[in-house]
Protein backbone atom coordinates (compact mmCIF):
# COMPACT_ATOMS: atom_id res chain seq x y z
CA UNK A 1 -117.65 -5.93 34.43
CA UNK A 2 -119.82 -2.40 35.40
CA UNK A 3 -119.33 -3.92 38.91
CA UNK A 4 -115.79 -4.32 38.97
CA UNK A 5 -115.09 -0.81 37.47
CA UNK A 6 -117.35 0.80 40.20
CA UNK A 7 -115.70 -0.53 43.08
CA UNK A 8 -112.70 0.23 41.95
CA UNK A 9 -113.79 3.81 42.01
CA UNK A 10 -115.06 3.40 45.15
CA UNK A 11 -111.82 1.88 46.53
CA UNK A 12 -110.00 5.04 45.16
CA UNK A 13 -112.76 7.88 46.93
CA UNK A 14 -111.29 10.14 49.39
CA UNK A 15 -113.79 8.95 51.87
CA UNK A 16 -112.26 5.11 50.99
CA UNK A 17 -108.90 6.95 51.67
CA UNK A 18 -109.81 7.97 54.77
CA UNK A 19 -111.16 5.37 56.13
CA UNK A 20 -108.43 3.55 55.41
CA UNK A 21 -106.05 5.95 57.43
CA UNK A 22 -108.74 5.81 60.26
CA UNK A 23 -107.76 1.82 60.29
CA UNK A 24 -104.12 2.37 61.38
CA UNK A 25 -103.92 2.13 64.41
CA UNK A 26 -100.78 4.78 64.62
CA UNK A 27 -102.96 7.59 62.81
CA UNK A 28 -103.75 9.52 65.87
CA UNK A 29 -100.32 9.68 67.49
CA UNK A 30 -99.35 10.84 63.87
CA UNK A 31 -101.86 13.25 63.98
CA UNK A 32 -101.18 14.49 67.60
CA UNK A 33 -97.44 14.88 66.94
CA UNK A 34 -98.07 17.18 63.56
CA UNK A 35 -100.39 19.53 65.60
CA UNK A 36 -97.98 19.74 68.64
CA UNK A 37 -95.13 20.61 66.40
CA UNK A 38 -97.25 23.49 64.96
CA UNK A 39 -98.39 24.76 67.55
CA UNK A 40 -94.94 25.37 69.18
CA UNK A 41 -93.61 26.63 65.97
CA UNK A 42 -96.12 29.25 65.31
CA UNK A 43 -95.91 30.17 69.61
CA UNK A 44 -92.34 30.00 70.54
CA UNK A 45 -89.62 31.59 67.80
CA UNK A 46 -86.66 29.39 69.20
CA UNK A 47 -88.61 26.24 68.90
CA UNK A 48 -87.12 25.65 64.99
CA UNK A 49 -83.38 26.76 65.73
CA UNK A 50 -80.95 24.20 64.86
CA UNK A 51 -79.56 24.20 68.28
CA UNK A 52 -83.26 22.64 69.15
CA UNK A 53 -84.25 20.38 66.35
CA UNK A 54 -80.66 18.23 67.43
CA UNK A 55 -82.08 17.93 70.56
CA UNK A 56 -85.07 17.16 70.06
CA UNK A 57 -84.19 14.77 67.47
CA UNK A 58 -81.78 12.93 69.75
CA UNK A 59 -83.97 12.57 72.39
CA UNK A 60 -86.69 11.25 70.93
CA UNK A 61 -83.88 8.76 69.08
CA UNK A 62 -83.13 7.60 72.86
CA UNK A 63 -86.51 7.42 73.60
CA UNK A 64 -87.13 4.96 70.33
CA UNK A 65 -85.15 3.07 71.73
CA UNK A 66 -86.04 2.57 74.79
CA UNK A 67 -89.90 1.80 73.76
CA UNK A 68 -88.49 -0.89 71.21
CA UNK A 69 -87.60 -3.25 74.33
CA UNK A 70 -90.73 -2.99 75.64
CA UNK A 71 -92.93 -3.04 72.53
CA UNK A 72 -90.97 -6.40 71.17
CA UNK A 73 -92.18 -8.05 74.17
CA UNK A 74 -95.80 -6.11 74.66
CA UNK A 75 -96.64 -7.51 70.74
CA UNK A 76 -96.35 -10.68 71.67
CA UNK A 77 -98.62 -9.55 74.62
CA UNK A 78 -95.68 -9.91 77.74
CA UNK A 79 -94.41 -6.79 78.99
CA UNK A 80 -90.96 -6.16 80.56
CA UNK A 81 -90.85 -4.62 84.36
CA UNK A 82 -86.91 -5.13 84.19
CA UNK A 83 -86.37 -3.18 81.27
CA UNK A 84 -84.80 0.02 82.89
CA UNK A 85 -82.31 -2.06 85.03
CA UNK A 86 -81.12 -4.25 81.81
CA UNK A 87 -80.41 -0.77 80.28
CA UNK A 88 -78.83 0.53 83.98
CA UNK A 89 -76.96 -2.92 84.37
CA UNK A 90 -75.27 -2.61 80.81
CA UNK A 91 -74.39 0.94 81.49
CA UNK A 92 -72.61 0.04 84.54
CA UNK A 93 -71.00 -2.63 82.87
CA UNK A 94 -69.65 -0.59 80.01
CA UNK A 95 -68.27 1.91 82.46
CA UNK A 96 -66.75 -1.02 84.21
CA UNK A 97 -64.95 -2.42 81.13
CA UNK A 98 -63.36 0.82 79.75
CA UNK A 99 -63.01 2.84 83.29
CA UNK A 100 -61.85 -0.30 85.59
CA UNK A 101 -60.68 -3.01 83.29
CA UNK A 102 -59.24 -0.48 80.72
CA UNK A 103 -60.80 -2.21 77.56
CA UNK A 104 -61.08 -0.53 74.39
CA UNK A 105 -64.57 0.63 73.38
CA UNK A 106 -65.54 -2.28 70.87
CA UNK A 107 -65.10 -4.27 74.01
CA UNK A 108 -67.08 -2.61 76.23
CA UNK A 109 -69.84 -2.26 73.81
CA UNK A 110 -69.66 -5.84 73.10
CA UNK A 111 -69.84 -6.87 76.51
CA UNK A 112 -73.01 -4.67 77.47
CA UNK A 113 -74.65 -5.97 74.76
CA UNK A 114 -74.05 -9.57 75.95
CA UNK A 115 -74.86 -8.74 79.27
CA UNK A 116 -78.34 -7.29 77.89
CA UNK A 117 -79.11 -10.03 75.67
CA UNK A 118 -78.07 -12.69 78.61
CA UNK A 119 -80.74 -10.53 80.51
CA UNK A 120 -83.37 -10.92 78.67
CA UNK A 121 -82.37 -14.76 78.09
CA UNK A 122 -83.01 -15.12 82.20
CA UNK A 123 -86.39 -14.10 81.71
CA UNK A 124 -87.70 -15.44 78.48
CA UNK A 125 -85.95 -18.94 80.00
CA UNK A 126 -87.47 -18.48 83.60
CA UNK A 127 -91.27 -17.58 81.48
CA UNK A 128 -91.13 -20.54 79.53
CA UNK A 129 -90.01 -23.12 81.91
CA UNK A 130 -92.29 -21.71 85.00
CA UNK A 131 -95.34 -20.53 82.93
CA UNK A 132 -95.06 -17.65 85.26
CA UNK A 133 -96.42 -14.20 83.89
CA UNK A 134 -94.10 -11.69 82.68
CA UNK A 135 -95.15 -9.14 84.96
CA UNK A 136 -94.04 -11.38 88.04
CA UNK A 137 -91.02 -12.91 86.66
CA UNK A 138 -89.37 -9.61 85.57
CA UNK A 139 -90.83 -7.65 88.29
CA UNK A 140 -88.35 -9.89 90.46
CA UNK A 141 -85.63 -9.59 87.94
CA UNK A 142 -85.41 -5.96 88.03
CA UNK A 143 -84.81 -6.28 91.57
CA UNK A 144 -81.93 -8.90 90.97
CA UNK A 145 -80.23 -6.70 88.17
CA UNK A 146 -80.77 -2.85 90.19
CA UNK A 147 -78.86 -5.05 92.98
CA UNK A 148 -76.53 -6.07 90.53
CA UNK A 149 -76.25 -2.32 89.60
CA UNK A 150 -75.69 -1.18 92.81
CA UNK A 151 -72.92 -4.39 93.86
CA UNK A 152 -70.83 -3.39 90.98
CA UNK A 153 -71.24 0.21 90.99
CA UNK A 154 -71.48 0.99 94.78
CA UNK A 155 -72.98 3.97 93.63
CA UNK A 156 -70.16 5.34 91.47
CA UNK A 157 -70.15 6.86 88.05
CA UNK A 158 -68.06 6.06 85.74
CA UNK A 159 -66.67 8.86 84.22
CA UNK A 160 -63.26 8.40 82.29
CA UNK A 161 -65.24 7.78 78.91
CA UNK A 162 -63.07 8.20 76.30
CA UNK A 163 -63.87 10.99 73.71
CA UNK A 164 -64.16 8.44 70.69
CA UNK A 165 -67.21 6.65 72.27
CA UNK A 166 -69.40 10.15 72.90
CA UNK A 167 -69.17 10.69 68.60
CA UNK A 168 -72.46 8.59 68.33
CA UNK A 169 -74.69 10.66 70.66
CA UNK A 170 -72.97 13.74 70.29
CA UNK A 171 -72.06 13.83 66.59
CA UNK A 172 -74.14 14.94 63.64
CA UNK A 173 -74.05 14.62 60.53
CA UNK A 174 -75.44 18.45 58.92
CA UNK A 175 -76.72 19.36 62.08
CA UNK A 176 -78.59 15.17 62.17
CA UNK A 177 -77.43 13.44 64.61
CA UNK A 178 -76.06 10.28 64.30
CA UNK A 179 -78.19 8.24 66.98
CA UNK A 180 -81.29 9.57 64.87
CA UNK A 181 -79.69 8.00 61.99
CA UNK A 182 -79.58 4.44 63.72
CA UNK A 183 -82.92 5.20 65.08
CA UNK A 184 -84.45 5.21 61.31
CA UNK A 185 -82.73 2.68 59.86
CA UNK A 186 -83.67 0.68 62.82
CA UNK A 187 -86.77 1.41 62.64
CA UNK A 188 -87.26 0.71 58.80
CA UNK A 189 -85.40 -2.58 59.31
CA UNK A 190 -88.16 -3.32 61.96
CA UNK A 191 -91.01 -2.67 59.59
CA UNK A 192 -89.69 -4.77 57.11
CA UNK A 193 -88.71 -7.89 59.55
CA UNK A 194 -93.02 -7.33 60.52
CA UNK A 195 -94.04 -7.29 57.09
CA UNK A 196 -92.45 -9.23 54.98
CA UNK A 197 -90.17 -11.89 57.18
CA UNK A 198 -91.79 -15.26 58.58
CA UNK A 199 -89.90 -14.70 61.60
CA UNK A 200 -91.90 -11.32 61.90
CA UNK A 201 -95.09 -13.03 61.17
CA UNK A 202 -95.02 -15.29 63.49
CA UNK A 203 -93.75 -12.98 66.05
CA UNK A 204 -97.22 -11.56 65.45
CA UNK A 205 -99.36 -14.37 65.30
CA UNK A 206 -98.49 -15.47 68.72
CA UNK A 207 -99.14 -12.29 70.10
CA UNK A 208 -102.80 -12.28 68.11
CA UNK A 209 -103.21 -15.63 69.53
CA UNK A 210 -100.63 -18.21 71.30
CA UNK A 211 -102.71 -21.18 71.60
CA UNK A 212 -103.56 -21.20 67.80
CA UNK A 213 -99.84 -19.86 66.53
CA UNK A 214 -99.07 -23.37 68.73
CA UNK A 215 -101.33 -25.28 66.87
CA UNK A 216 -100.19 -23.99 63.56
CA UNK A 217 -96.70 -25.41 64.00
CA UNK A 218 -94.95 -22.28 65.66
CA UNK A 219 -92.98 -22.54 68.26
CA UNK A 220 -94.28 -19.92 70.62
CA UNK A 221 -91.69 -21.08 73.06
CA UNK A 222 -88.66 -20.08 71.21
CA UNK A 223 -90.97 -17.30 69.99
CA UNK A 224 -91.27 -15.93 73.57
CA UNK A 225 -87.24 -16.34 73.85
CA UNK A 226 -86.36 -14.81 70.78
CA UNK A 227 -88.20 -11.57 71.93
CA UNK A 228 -87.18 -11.17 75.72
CA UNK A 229 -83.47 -11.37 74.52
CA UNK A 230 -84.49 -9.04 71.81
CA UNK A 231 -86.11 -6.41 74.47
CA UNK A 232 -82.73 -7.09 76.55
CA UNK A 233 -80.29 -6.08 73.49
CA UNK A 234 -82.67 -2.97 73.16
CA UNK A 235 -82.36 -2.10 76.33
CA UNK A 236 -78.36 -2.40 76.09
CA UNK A 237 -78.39 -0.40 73.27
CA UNK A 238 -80.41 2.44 74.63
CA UNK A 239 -78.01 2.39 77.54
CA UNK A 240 -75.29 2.55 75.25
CA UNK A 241 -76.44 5.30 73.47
CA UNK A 242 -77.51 7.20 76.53
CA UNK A 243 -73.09 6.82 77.91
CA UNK A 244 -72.42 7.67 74.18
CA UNK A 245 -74.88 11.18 75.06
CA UNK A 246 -73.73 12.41 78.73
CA UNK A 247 -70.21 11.13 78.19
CA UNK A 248 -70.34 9.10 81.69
CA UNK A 249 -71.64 5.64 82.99
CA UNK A 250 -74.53 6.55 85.41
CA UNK A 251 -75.57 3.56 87.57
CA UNK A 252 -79.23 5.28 87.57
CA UNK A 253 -79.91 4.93 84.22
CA UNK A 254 -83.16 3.78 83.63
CA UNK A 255 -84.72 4.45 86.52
CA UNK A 256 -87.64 6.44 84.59
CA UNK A 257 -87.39 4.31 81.29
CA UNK A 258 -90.57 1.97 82.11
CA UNK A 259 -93.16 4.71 82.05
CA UNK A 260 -91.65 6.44 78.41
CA UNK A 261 -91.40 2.99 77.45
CA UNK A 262 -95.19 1.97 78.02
CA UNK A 263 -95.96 5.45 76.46
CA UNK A 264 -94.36 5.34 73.82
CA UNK A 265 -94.99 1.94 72.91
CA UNK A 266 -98.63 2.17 73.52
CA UNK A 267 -99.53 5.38 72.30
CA UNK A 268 -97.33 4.36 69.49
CA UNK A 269 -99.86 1.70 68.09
CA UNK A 270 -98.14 -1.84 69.82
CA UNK A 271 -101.30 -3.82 71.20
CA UNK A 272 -101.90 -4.40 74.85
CA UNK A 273 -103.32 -7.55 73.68
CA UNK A 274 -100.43 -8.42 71.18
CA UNK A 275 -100.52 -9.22 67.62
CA UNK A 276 -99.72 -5.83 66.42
CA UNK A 277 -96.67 -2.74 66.19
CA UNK A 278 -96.15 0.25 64.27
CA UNK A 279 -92.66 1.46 63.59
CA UNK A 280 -94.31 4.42 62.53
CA UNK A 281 -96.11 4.65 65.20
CA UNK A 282 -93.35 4.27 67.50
CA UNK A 283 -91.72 7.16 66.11
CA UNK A 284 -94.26 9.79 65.95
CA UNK A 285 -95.33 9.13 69.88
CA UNK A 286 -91.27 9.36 70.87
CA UNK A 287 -91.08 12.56 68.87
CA UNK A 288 -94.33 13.50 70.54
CA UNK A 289 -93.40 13.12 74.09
CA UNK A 290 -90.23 15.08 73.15
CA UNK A 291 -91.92 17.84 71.36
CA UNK A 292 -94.27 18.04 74.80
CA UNK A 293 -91.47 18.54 77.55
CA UNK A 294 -89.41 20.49 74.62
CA UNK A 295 -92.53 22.79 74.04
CA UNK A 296 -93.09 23.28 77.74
CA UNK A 297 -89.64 24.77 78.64
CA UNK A 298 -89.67 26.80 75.89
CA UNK A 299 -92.53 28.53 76.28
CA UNK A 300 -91.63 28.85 80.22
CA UNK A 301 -93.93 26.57 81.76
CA UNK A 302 -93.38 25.79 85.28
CA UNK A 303 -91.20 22.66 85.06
CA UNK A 304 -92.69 21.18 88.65
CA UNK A 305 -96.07 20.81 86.51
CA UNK A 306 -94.57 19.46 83.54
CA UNK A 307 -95.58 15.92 84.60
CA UNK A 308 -99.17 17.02 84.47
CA UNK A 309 -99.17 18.61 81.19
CA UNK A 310 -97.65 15.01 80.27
CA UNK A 311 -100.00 13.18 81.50
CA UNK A 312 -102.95 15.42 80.16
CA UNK A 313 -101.78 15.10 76.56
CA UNK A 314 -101.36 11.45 76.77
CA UNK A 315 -105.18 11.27 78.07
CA UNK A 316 -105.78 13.08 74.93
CA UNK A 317 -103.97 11.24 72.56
CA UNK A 318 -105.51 8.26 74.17
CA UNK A 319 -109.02 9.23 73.82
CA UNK A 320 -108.32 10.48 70.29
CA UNK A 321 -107.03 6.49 69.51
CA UNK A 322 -110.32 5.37 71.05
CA UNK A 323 -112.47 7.38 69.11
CA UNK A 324 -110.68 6.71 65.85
CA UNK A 325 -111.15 2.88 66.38
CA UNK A 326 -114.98 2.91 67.15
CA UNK A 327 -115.29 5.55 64.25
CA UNK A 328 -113.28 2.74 62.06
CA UNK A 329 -115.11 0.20 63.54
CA UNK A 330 -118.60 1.86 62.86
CA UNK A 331 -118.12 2.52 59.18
CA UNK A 332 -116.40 -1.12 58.96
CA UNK A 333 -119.72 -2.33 60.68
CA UNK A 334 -121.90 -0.06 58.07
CA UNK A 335 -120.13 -1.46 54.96
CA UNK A 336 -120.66 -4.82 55.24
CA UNK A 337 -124.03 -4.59 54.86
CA UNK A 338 -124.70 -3.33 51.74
CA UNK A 339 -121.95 -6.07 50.25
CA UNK A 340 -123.95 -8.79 51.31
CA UNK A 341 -127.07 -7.25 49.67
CA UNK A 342 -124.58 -7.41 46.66
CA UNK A 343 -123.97 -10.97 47.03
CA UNK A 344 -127.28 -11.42 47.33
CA UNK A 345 -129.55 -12.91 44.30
CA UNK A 346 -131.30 -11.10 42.49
């Protein structure tokens, strides 16, 4: 009984606590984000306007979005090469349908989601069947769907968007946009299909491990499917959203999506490996790589190095992650001793 009540004490110690937080794999990214949005509050004065906050808040609601295709295929440990032509073939294909064909908006957002989904169908159907790795099979897919692009397109824009379609990526709602709206509730409905769905579970457990997830009864196959088309409709959507922002159809959308979506995704928590994701995580890293090239203009920092200063802070946040998990893993290691000492007789 004296047992029980002490490690429940224990389990309640700020140093249990901490440990704890040290566990999640998102922590640092967390971290990293807090400490970049103070230190561009407290050195530029026009970092907190209103005017900035929207923007930044919208951007990084793109970039969510954007990392979500890649991260629903990276946790089941694929990744998705073709990810920025899905989202440039369903922008092209929205400004087709309302520009061109003269279809209302529901339409053309209907049809670029199909389009996206159908995407991501080709290569889920063409990994299953073939056994091929991801990286080759949409590798060559992003070159059939950027030719696509540029067939359809010829190069064009499409710019007779009608006003009613930009209210999404423009609008607000007291000074929040709306996209950031979507981009929490889709996030929160992510977190919940993860944690407490057996369609979420088993999404994981075949990234943790196929061959066993097969042997358990799970069909990794449909599994593998169900996520490719899932990355595709992402894509789509952030394409979407990104028409909804500039207010045309630009056939070279995407064409810098697959590094913010590795970054994101990664830094974000998602596993190389598979088996794990952290909407969370997600979040913080998008709003991170938004404060960073936010931060940067506004305290007039040579835009030309800006990629550098990128890449330096991801390093950082990087390293920070790897420290944090052999710090966790240390103290895990040091616990278990003294529990089997415990279970020890006496």
């Amino acid at each position: 009984m004296n047992q029980t009540k002490v490690a429940s004490v224990e389990r309640t110690t700020p140093g249990s606590v901490a440990r704890s937080l040290l566990r999640r794999s998102d922590i640092s990214v967390v971290i990293a984000m807090l400490v970049l949005f103070v230190i561009f509050t407290v050195t530029s004065p026009s970092f907190l306007t209103p005017y900035n906050m929207f923007n930044v808040a919208r951007t990084a609601s793109l970039y969510v979005f954007v990392a979500l295709g890649q991260a629903i295929v990276i946790v089941i440990g694929a990744m998705n090469l073709s990810l920025g032509a899905i989202g440039g073939l369903s922008v092209v294909v929205t400004g087709f349908c309302m520009e061109r064909m003269g279809f209302p908006p529901i339409v053309a957002i209907l049809a670029a989601l199909v389009v996206g989904g159908a995407a991501g169908l080709f290569n889920g159907i063409i990994i299953v069947k073939t056994r091929l790795s991801s990286f080759v099979v949409t590798l060559a897919s992003s070159f059939i769907f950027v030719g696509l692009v540029n067939g359809v397109s010829r190069g064009f824009p499409y710019t007779k968007i009608p006003t009613s379609f930009t209210v999404l990526g423009r609008g607000d709602f007291f000074n929040i946009p709306y996209v950031f709206i979507l981009m929490v509730a889709t996030l929160v409905v992510l977190a919940y299909v993860f944690k407490y769905t057996v369609v979420g579970r088993r999404i994981l457990a075949t990234g943790g491990n196929m061959e066993a997830a097969r042997l358990s009864g799970i069909r990794t196959d449909n599994i593998v499917l169900l996520c490719n088309v899932l990355s595709g409709l992402f894509a789509a959507v952030a394409g979407l959203l990104w028409v909804s922002r500039m207010g045309s159809a630009q056939p070279a959308t995407g064409t810098d999506w697959l590094i913010v979506s590795f970054a994101v995704s990664i830094l974000g928590g998602t596993a190389l490996n598979g088996g794990e994701i952290s909407a969370l995580g997600i979040f913080a890293s998008a709003v991170m790589l938004t404060l960073i090239k936010n931060g940067l203009i506004m305290l007039n920092v040579n835009v030309y190095f800006e990629q550098t200063f990128l890449g330096v802070i991801i390093l950082l946040a990087a390293s920070v992650e790897s420290l944090r998990a052999l710090v966790s893993g240390s103290r895990k290691g040091s616990n278990k001793q003294p529990a089997k000492q415990a279970e020890s007789p006496t």
